[in-house]
N, C-alpha and C. Protein backbone atom coordinates (compact mmCIF):
# COMPACT_ATOMS: atom_id res chain seq x y z
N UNK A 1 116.96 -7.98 -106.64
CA UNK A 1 116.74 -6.55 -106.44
C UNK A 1 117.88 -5.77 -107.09
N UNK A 2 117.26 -4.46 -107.72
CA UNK A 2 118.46 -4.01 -108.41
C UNK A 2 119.32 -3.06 -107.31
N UNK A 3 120.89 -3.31 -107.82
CA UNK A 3 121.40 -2.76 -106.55
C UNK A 3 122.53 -2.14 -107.25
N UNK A 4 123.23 -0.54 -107.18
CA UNK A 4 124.51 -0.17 -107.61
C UNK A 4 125.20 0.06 -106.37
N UNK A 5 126.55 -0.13 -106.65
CA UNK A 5 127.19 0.80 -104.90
C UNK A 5 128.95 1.28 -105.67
N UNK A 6 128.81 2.33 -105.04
CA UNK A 6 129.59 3.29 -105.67
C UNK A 6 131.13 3.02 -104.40
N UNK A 7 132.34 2.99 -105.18
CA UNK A 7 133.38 2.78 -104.77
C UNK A 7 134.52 3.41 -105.73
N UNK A 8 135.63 3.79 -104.50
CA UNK A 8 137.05 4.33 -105.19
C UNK A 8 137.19 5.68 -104.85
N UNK A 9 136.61 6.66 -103.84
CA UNK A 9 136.99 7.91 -103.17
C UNK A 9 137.55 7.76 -102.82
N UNK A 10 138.00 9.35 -102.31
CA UNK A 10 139.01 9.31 -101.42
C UNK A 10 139.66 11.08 -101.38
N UNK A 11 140.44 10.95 -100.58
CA UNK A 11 141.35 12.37 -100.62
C UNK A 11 142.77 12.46 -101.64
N UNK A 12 142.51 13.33 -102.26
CA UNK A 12 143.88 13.00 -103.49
C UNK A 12 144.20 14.59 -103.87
N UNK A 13 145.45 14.86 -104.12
CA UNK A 13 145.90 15.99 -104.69
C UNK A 13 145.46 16.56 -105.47
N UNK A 14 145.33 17.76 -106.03
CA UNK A 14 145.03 18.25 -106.99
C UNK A 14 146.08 18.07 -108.39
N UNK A 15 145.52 17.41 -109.27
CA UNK A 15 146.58 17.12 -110.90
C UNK A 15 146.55 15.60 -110.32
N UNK A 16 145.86 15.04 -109.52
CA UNK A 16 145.83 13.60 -109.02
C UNK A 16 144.86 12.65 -110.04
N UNK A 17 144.71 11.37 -109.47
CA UNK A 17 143.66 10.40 -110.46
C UNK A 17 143.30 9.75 -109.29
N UNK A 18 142.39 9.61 -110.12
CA UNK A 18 141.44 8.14 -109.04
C UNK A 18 140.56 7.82 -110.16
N UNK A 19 140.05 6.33 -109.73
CA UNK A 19 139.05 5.56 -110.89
C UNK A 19 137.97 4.86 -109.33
N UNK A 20 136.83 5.53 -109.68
CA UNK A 20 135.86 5.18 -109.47
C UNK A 20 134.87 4.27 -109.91
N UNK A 21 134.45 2.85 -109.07
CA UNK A 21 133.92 1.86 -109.63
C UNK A 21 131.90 1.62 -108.79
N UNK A 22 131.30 1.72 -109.48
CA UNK A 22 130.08 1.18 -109.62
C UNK A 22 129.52 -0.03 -109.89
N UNK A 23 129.37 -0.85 -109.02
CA UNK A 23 129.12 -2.14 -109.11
C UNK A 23 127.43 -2.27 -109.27
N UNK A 24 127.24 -2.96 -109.68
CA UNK A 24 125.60 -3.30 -110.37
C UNK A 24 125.43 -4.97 -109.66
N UNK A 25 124.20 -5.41 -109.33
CA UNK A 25 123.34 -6.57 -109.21
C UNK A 25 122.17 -6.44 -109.60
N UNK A 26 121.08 -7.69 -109.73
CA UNK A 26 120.02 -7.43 -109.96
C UNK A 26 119.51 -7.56 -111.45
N UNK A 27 120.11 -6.96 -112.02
CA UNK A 27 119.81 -6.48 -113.86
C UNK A 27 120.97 -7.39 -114.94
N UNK A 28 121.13 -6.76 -115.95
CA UNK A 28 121.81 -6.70 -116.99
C UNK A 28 122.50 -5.58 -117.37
N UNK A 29 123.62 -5.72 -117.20
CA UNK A 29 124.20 -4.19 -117.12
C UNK A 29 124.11 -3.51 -118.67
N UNK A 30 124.57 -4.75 -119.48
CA UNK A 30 124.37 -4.39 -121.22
C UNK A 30 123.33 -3.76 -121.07
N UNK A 31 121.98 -4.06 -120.94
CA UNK A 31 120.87 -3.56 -121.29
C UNK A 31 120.42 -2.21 -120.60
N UNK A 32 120.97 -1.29 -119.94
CA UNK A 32 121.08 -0.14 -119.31
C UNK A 32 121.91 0.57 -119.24
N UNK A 33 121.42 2.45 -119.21
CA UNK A 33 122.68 2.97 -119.39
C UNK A 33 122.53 3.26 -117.86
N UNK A 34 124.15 3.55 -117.67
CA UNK A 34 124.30 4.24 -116.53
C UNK A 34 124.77 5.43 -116.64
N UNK A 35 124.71 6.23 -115.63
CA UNK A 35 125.07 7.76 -115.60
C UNK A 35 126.24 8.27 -114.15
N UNK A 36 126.83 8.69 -114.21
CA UNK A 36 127.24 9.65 -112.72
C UNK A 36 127.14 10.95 -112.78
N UNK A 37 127.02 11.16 -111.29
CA UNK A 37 126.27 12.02 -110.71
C UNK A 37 127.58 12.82 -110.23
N UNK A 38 127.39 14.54 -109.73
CA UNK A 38 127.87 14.83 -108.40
C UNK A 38 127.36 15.67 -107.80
N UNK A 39 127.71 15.58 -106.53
CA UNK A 39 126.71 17.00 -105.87
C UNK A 39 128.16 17.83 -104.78
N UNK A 40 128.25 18.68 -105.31
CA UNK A 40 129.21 19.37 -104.55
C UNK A 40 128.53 20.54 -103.49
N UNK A 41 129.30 20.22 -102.22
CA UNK A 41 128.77 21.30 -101.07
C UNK A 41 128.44 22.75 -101.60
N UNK A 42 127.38 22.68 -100.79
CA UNK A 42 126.26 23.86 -101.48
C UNK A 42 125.49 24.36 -102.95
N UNK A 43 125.85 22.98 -103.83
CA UNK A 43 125.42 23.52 -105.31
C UNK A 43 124.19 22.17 -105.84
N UNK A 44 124.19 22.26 -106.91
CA UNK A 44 122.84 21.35 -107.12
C UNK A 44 123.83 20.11 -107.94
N UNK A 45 122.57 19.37 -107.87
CA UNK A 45 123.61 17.79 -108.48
C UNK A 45 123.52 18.33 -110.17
N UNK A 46 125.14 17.37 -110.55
CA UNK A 46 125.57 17.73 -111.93
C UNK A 46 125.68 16.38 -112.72
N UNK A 47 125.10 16.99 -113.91
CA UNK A 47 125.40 15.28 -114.39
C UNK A 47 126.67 15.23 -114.99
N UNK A 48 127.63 14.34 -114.84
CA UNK A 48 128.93 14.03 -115.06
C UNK A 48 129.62 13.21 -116.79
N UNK A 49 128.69 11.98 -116.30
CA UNK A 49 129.20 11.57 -117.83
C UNK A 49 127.99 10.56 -117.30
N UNK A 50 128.29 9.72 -119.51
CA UNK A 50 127.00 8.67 -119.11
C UNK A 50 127.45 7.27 -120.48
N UNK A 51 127.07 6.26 -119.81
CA UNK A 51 127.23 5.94 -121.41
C UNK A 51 126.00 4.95 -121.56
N UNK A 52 125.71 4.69 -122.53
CA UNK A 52 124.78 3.98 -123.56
C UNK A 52 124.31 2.53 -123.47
N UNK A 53 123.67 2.13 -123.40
CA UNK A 53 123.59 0.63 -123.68
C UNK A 53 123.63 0.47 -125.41
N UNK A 54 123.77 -0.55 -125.69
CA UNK A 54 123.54 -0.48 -127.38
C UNK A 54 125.02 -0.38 -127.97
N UNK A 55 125.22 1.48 -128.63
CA UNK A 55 126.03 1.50 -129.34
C UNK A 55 127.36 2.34 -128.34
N UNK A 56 127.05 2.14 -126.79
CA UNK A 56 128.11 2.10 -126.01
C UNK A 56 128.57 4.27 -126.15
N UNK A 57 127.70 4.38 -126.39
CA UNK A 57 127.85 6.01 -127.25
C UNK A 57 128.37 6.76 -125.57
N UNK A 58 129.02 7.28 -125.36
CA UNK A 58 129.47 8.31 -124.12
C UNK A 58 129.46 9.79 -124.03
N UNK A 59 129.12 10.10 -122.70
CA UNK A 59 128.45 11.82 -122.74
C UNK A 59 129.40 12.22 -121.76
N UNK A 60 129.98 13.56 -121.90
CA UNK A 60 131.03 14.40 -120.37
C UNK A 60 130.08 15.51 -120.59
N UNK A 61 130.03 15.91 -118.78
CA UNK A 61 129.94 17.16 -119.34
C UNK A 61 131.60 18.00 -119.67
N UNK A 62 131.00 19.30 -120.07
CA UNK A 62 132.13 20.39 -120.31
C UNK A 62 133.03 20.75 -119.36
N UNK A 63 133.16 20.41 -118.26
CA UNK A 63 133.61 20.23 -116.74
C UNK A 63 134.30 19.45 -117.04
N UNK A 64 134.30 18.45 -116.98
CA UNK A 64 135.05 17.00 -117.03
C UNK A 64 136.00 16.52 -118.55
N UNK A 65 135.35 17.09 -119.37
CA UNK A 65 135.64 16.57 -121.04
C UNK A 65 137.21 16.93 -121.12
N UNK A 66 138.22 15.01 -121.53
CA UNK A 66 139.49 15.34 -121.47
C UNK A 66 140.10 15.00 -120.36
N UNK A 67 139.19 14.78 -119.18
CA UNK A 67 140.10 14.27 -117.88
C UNK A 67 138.84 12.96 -117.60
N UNK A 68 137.91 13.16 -118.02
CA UNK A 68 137.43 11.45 -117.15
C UNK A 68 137.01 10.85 -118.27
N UNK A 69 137.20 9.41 -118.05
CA UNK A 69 136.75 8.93 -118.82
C UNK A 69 135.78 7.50 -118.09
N UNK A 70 134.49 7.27 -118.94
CA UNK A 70 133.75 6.15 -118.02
C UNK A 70 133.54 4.74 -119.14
N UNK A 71 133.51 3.74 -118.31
CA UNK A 71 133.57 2.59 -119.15
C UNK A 71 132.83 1.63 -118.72
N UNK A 72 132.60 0.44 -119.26
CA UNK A 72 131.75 -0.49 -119.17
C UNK A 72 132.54 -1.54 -119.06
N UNK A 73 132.77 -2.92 -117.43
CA UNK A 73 133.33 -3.98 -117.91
C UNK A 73 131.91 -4.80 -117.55
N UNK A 74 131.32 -5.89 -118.29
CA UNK A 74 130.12 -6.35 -118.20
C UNK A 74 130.28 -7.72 -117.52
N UNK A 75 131.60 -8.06 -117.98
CA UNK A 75 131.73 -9.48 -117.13
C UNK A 75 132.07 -9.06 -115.60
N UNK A 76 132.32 -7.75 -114.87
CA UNK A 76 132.43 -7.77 -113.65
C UNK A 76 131.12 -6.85 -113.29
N UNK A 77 130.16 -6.47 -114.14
CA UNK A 77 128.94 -6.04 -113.69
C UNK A 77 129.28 -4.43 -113.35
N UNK A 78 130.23 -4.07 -113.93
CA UNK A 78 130.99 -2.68 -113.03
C UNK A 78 130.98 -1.84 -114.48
N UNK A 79 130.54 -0.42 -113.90
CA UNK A 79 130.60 1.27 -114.62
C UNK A 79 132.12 1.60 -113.69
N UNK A 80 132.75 1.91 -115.13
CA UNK A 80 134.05 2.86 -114.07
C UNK A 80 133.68 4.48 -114.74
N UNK A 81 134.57 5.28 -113.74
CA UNK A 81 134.77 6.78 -114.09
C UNK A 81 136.12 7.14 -113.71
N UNK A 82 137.47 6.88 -114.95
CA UNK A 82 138.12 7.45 -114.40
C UNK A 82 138.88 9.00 -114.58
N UNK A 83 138.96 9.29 -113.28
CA UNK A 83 139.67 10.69 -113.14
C UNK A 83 140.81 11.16 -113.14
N UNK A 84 141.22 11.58 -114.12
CA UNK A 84 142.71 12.27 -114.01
C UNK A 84 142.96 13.88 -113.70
N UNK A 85 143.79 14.45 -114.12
CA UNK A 85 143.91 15.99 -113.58
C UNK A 85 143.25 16.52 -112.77
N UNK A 86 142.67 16.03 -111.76
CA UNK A 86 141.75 16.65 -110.60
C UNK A 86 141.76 17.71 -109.96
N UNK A 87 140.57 18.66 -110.18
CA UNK A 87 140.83 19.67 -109.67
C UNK A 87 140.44 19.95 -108.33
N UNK A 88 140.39 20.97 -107.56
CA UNK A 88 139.64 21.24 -106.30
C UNK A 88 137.99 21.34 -106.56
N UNK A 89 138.17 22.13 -107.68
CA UNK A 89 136.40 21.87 -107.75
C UNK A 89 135.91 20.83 -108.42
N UNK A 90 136.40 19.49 -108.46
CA UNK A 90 135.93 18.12 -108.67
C UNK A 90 135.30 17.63 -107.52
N UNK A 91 136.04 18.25 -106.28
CA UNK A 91 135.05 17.81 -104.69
C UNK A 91 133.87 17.57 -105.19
N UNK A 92 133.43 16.55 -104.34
CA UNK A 92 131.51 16.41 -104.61
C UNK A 92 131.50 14.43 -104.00
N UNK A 93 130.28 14.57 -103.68
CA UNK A 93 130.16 13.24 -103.71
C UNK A 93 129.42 12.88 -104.61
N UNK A 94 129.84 11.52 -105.41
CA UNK A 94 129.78 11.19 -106.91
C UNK A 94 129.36 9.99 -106.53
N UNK A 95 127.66 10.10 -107.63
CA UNK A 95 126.90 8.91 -107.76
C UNK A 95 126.44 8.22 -108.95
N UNK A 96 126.47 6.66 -109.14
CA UNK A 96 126.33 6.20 -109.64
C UNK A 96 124.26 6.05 -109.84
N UNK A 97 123.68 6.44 -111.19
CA UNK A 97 122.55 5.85 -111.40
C UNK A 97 121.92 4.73 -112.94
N UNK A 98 121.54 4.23 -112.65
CA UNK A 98 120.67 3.41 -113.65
C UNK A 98 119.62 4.21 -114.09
N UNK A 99 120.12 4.79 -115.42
CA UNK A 99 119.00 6.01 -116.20
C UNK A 99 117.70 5.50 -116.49
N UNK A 100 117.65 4.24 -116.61
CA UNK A 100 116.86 3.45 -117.25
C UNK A 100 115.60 2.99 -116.12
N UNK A 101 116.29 2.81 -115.21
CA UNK A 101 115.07 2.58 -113.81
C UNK A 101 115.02 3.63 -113.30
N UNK A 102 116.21 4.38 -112.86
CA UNK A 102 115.90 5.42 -111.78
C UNK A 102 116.54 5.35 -110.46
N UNK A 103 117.21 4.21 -110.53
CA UNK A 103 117.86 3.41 -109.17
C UNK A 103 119.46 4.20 -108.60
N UNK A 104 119.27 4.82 -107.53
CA UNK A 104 121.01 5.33 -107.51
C UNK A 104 121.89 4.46 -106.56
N UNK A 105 123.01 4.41 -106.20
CA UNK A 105 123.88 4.43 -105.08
C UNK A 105 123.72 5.24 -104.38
N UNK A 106 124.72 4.56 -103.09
CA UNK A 106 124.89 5.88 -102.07
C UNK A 106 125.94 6.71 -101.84
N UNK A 107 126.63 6.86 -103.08
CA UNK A 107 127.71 8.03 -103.36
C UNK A 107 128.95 7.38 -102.92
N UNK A 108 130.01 8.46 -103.35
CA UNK A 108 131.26 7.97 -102.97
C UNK A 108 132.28 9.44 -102.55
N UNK A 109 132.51 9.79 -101.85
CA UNK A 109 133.03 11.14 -101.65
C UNK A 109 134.45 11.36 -101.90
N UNK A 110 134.64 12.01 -102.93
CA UNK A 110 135.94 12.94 -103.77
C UNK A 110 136.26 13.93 -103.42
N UNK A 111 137.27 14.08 -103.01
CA UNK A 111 137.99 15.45 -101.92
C UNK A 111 139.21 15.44 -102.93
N UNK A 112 139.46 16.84 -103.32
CA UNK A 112 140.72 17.34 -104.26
C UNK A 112 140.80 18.49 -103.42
N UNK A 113 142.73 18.41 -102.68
CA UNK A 113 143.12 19.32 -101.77
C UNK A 113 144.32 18.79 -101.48
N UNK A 114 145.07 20.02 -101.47
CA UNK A 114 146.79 19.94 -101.33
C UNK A 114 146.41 19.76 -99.47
């Protein structure tokens, strides 16, 4: 069964980092892209970054572009996203999906606050 689960929140300063890990079962991670998600209190979900199966090609949005970066390790089955310069409005709980099925996690919650 295909399965992601989203790990590496937490409460962290603002100008802080954290690396967020997405673990995959079930599939082939090569052969799918994955995407993250966030949904911050009271607003609609945003798509974050994404990358490619294939030619490994990577998407930020304009929000993020310059502070996260997401990667692929295939021998541990794991999507990372990591975050540097964090702002307050990075809050959100941040999900991992499989673009390709449709399959999500169940989030991981990111709190940026002095």
């Amino acid at each position: 069964q295909l399965q992601l689960v989203e790990s590496g929140g937490g409460l962290v300063q603002p100008g802080g980092s954290l690396r967020l890990s997405c673990s995959t079962s079930g599939f082939t991670l090569d052969d799918y892209s994955i995407a993250w998600f966030r949904r911050a209190p009271g607003k609609e979900r945003e798509g974050v970054s994404c990358i490619s199966t294939g030619d490994e090609s990577t998407y930020y949005a304009d929000s993020v572009k310059g502070r996260f970066t997401i990667s692929r390790d295939s021998a541990e089955r794991t999507v990372y996203l990591r975050m540097n310069s964090l702002k307050p409005e990075d809050t959100a709980v941040y999900y991992c999906s499989s673009l390709t099925t449709g399959h999500w996690g169940q989030g991981t919650q990111v709190t940026v606050s002095s």
